[in-house]
C-alpha atoms as a PDB file:
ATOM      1  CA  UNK A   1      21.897  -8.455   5.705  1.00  0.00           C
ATOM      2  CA  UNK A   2      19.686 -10.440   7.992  1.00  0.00           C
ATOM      3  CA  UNK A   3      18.700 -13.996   7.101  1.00  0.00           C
ATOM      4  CA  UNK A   4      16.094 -14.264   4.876  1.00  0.00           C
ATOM      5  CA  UNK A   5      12.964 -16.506   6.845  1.00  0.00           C
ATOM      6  CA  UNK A   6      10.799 -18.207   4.547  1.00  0.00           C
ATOM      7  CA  UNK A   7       7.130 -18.570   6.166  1.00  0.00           C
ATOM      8  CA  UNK A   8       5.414 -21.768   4.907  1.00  0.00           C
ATOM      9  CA  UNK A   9       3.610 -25.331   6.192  1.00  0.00           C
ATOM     10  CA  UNK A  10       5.755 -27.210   3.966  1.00  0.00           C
ATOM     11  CA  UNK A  11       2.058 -29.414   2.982  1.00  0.00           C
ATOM     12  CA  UNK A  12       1.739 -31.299   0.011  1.00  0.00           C
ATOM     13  CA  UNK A  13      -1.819 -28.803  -0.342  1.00  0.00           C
ATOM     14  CA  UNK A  14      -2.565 -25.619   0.534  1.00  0.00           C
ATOM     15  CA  UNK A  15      -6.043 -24.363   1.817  1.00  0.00           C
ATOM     16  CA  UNK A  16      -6.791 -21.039   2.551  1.00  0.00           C
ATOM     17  CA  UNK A  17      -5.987 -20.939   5.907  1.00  0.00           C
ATOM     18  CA  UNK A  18      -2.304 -22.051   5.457  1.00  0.00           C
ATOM     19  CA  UNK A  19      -2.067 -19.868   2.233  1.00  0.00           C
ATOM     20  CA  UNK A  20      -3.425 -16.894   4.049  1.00  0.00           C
ATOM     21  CA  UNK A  21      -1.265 -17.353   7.118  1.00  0.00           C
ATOM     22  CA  UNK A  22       1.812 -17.371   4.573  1.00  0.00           C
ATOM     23  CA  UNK A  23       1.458 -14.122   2.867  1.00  0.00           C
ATOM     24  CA  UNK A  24       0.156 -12.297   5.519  1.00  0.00           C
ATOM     25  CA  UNK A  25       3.024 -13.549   8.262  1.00  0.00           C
ATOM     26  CA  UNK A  26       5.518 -12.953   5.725  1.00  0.00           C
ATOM     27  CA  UNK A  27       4.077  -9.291   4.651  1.00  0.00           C
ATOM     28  CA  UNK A  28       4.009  -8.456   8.397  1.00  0.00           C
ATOM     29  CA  UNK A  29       7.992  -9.726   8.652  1.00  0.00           C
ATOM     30  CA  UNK A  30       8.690  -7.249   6.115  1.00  0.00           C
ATOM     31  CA  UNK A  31       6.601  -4.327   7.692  1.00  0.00           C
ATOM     32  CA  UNK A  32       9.395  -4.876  10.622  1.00  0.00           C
ATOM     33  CA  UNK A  33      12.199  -4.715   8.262  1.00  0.00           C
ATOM     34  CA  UNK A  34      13.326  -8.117   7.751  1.00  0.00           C
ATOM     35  CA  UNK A  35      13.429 -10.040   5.141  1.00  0.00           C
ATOM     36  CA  UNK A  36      10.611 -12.938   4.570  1.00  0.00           C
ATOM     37  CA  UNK A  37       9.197 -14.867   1.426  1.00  0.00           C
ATOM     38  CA  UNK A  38       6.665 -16.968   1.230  1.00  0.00           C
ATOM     39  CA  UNK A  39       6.762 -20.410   0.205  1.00  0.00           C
ATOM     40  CA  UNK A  40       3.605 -21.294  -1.158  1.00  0.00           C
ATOM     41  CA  UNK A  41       2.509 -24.649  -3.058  1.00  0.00           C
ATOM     42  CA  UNK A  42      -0.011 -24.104  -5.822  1.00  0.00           C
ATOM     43  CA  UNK A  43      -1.658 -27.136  -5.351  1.00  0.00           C
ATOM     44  CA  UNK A  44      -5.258 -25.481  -4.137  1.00  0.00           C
ATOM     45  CA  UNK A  45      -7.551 -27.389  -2.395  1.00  0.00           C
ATOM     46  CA  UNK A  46     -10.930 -26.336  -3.260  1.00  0.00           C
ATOM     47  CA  UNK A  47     -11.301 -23.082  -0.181  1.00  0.00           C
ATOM     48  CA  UNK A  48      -8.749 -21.287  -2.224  1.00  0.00           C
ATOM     49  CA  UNK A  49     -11.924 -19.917  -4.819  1.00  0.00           C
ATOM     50  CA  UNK A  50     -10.962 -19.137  -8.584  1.00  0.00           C
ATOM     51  CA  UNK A  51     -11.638 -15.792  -7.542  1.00  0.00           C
ATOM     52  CA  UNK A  52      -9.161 -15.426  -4.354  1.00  0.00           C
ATOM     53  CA  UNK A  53      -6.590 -17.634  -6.452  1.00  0.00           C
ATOM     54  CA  UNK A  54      -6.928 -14.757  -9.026  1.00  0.00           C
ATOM     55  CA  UNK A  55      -6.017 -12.335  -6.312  1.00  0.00           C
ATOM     56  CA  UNK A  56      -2.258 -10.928  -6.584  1.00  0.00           C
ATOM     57  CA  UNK A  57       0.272 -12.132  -4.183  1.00  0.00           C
ATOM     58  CA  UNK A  58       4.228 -12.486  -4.441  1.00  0.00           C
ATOM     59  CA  UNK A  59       5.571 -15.956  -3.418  1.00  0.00           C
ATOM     60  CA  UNK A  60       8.013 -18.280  -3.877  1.00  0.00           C
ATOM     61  CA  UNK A  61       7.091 -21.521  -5.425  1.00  0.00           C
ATOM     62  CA  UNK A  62       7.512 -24.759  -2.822  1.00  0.00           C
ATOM     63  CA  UNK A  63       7.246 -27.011  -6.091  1.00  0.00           C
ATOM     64  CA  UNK A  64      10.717 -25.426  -6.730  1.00  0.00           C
ATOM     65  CA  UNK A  65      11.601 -24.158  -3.531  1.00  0.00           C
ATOM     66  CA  UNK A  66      14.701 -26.102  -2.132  1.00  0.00           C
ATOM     67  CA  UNK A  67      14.289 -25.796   1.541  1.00  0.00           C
ATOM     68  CA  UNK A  68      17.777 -27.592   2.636  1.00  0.00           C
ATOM     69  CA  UNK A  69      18.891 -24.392   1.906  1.00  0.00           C
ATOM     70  CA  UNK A  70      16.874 -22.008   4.391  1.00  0.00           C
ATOM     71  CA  UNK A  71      18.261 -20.954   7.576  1.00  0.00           C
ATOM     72  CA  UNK A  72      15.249 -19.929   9.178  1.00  0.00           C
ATOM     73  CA  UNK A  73      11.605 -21.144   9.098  1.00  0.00           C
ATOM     74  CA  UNK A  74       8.593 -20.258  10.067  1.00  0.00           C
ATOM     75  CA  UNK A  75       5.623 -22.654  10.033  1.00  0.00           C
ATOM     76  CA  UNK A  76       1.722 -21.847   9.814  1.00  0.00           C
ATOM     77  CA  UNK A  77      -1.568 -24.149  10.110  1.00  0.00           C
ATOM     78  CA  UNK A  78       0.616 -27.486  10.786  1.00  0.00           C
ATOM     79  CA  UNK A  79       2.178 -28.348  14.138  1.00  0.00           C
ATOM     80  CA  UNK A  80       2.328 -32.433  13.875  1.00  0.00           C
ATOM     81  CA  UNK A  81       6.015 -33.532  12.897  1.00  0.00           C
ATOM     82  CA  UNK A  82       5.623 -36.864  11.105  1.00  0.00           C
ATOM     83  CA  UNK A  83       4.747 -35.694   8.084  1.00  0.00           C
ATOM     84  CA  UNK A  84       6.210 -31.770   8.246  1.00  0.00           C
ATOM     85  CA  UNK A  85      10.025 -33.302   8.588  1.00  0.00           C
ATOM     86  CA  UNK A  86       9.816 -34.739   5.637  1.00  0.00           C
ATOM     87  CA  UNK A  87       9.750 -31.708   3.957  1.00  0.00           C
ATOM     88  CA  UNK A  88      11.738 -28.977   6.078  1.00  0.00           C
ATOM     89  CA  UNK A  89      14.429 -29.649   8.870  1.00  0.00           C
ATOM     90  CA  UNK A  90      13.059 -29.071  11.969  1.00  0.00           C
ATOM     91  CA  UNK A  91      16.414 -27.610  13.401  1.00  0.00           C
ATOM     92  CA  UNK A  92      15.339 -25.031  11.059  1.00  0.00           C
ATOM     93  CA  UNK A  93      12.282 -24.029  12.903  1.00  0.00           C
ATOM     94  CA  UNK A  94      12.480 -20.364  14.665  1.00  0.00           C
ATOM     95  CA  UNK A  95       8.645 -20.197  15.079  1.00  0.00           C
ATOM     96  CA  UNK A  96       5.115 -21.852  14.340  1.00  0.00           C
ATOM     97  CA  UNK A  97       1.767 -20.625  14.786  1.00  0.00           C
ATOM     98  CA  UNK A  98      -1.040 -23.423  14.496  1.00  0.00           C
ATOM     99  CA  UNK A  99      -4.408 -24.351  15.981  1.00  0.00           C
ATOM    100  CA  UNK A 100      -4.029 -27.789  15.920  1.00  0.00           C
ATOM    101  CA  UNK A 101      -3.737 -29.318  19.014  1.00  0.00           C
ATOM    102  CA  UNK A 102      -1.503 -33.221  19.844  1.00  0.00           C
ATOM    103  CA  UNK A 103       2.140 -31.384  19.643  1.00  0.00           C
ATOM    104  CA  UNK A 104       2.042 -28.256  21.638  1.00  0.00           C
ATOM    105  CA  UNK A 105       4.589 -29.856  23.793  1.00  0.00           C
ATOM    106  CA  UNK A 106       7.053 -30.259  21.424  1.00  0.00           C
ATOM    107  CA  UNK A 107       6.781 -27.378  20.181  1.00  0.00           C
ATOM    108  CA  UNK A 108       6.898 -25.301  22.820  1.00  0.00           C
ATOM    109  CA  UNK A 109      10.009 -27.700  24.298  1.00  0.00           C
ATOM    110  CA  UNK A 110      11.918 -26.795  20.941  1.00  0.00           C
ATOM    111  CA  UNK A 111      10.581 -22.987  20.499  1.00  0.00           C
ATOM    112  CA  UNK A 112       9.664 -21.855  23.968  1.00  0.00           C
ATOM    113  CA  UNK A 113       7.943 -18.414  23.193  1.00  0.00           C
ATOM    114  CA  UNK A 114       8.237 -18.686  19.639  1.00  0.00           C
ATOM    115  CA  UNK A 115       5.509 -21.756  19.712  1.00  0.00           C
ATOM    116  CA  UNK A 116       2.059 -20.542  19.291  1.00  0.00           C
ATOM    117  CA  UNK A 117      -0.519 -23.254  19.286  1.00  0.00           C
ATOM    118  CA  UNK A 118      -3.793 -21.863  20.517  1.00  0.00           C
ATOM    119  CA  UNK A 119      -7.916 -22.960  20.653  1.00  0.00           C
ATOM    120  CA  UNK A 120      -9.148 -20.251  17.605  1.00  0.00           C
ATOM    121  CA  UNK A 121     -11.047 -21.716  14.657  1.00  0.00           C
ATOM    122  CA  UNK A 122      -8.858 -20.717  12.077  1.00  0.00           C
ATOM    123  CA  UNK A 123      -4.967 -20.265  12.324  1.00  0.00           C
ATOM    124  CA  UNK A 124      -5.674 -16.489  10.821  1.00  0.00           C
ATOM    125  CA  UNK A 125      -6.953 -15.367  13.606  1.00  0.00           C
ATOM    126  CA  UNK A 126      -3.510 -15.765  15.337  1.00  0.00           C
ATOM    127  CA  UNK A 127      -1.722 -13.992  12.446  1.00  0.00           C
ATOM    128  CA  UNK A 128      -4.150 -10.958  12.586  1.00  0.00           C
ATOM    129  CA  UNK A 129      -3.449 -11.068  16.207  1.00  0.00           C
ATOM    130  CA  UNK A 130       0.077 -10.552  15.390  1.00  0.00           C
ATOM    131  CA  UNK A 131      -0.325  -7.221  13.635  1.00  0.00           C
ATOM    132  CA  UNK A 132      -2.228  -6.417  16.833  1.00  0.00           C
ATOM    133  CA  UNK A 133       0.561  -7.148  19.059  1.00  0.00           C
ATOM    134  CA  UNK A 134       3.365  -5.673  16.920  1.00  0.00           C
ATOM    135  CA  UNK A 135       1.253  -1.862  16.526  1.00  0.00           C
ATOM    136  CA  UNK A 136       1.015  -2.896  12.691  1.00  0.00           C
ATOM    137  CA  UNK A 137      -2.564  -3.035  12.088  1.00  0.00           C
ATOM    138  CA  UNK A 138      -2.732   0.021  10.765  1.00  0.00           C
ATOM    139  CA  UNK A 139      -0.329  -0.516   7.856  1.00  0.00           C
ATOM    140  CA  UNK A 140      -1.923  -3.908   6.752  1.00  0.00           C
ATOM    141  CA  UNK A 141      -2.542  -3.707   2.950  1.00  0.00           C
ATOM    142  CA  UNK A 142      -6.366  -4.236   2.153  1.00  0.00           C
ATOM    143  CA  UNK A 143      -5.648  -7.280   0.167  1.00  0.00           C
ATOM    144  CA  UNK A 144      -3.751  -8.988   3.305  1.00  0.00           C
ATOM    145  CA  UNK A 145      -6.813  -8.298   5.048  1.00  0.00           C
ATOM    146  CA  UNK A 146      -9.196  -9.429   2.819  1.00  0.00           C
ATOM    147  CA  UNK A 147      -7.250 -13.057   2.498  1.00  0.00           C
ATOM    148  CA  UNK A 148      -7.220 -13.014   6.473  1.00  0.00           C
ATOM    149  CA  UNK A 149     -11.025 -12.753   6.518  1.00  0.00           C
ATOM    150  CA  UNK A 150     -11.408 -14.763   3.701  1.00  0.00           C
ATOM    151  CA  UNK A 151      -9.343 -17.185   5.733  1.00  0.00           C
ATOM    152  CA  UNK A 152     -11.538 -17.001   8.621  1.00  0.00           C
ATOM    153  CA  UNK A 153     -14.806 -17.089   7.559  1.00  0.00           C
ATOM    154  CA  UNK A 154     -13.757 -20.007   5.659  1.00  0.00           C
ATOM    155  CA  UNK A 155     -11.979 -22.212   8.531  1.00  0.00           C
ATOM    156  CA  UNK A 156     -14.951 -21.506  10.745  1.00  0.00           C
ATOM    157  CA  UNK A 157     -17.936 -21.727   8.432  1.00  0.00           C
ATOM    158  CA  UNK A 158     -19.144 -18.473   8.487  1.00  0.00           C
ATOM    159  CA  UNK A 159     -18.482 -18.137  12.013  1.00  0.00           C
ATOM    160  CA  UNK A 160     -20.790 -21.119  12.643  1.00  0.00           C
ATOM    161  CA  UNK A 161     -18.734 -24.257  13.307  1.00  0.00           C
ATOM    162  CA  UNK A 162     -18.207 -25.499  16.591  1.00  0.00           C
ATOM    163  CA  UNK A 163     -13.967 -24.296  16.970  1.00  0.00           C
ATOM    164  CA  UNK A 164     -15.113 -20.489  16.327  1.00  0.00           C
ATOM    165  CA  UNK A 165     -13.837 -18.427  19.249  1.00  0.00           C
ATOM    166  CA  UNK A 166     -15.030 -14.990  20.512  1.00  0.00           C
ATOM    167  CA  UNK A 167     -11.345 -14.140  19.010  1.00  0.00           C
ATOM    168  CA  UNK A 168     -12.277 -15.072  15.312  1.00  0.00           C
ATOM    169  CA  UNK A 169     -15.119 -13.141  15.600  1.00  0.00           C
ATOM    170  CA  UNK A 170     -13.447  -9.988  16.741  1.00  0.00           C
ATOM    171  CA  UNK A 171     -11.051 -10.454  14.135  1.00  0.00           C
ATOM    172  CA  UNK A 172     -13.026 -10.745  11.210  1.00  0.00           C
ATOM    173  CA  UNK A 173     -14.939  -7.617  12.385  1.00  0.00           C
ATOM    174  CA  UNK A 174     -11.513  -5.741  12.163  1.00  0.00           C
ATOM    175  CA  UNK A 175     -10.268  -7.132   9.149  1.00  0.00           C
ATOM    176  CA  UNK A 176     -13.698  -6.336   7.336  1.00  0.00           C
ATOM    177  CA  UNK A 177     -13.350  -2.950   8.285  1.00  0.00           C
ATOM    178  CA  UNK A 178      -9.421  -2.776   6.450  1.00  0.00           C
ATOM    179  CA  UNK A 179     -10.230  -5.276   4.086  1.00  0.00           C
ATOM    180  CA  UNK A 180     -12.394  -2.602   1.286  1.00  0.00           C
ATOM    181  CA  UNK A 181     -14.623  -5.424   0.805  1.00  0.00           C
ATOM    182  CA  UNK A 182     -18.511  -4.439  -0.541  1.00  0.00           C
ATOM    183  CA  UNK A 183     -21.463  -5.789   1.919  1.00  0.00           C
END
């Protein structure tokens, strides 16, 4: 049996960005056969809505979650390693997707290919990119994509704030169209 890789940001919060990032990375693992969990902490911050916190998604709890005891890690929606190595070993690290910019050096020293640190408003964009890339587009589950375009519209302000690239835009017109959401 393959290692299990547990797809998290290992933050003390979680907005939607990071949360969506985490189930839908690990959903898409599994879609390729391997075996992935989320590691999710429940502390909300306020852009996870009662409504989308209401919404029904399997993850393990990081309040409980002992992470000396992963192999493999994936991180979302945090690159800087101050703060993150206090959490998770970084040895740990197979691959990290982020928008944030100050470490893409590291990162991409430690994870060569595997680092993916890019200018998009929201760090969903990347994942949805992902399916994309790996022909899996087609099997996303609505509710993925509705938390991925959720995710989006959120990070960039309705596609308003000064970060939102021609990328988020196209991906939040795909996801709409999987996601089953009303007008």
């Amino acid at each position: 049996m393959d290692k299990t890789i547990y797809v998290t940001a290992g933050a003390v919060y979680f907005d939607i960005d990071i949360y969506a990032c985490s189930i839908a990375y690990a959903v898409l693992l599994k879609l390729q056969g391997k075996s992935a969990v989320a590691v999710v902490n429940p502390v909300f911050t306020d852009s996870i809505t009662p409504e989308v916190g209401s919404w029904k998604f399997s993850y393990l709890n990081q309040e409980s979650f002992d992470f000396s005891k992963a192999e493999q890690l994936v991180i979302l929606d945090r690159s800087e390693t101050e703060n993150l190595q206090k959490i998770v070993d970084l040895d740990k690290v197979v691959e990290i997707y982020d928008h944030h910019f100050g470490y893409e050096d590291f990162w991409k020293n430690k994870l060569g290919p595997n680092s993916h640190i890019e200018k998009v408003g929201s760090c969903a964009t990347l994942i949805w990119e992902e399916y994309l890339k790996r022909g899996l587009d087609n099997k996303i589950r609505p509710d993925v994509a509705k938390l991925l375009y959720v995710a989006i519209i959120s990070n960039t302000l309705n596609l308003k704030a000064s970060v939102t690239s021609k990328r988020d835009i196209k991906a939040t017109h795909d996801l709409y169209k999987l996601s089953e959401l009303d007008a």
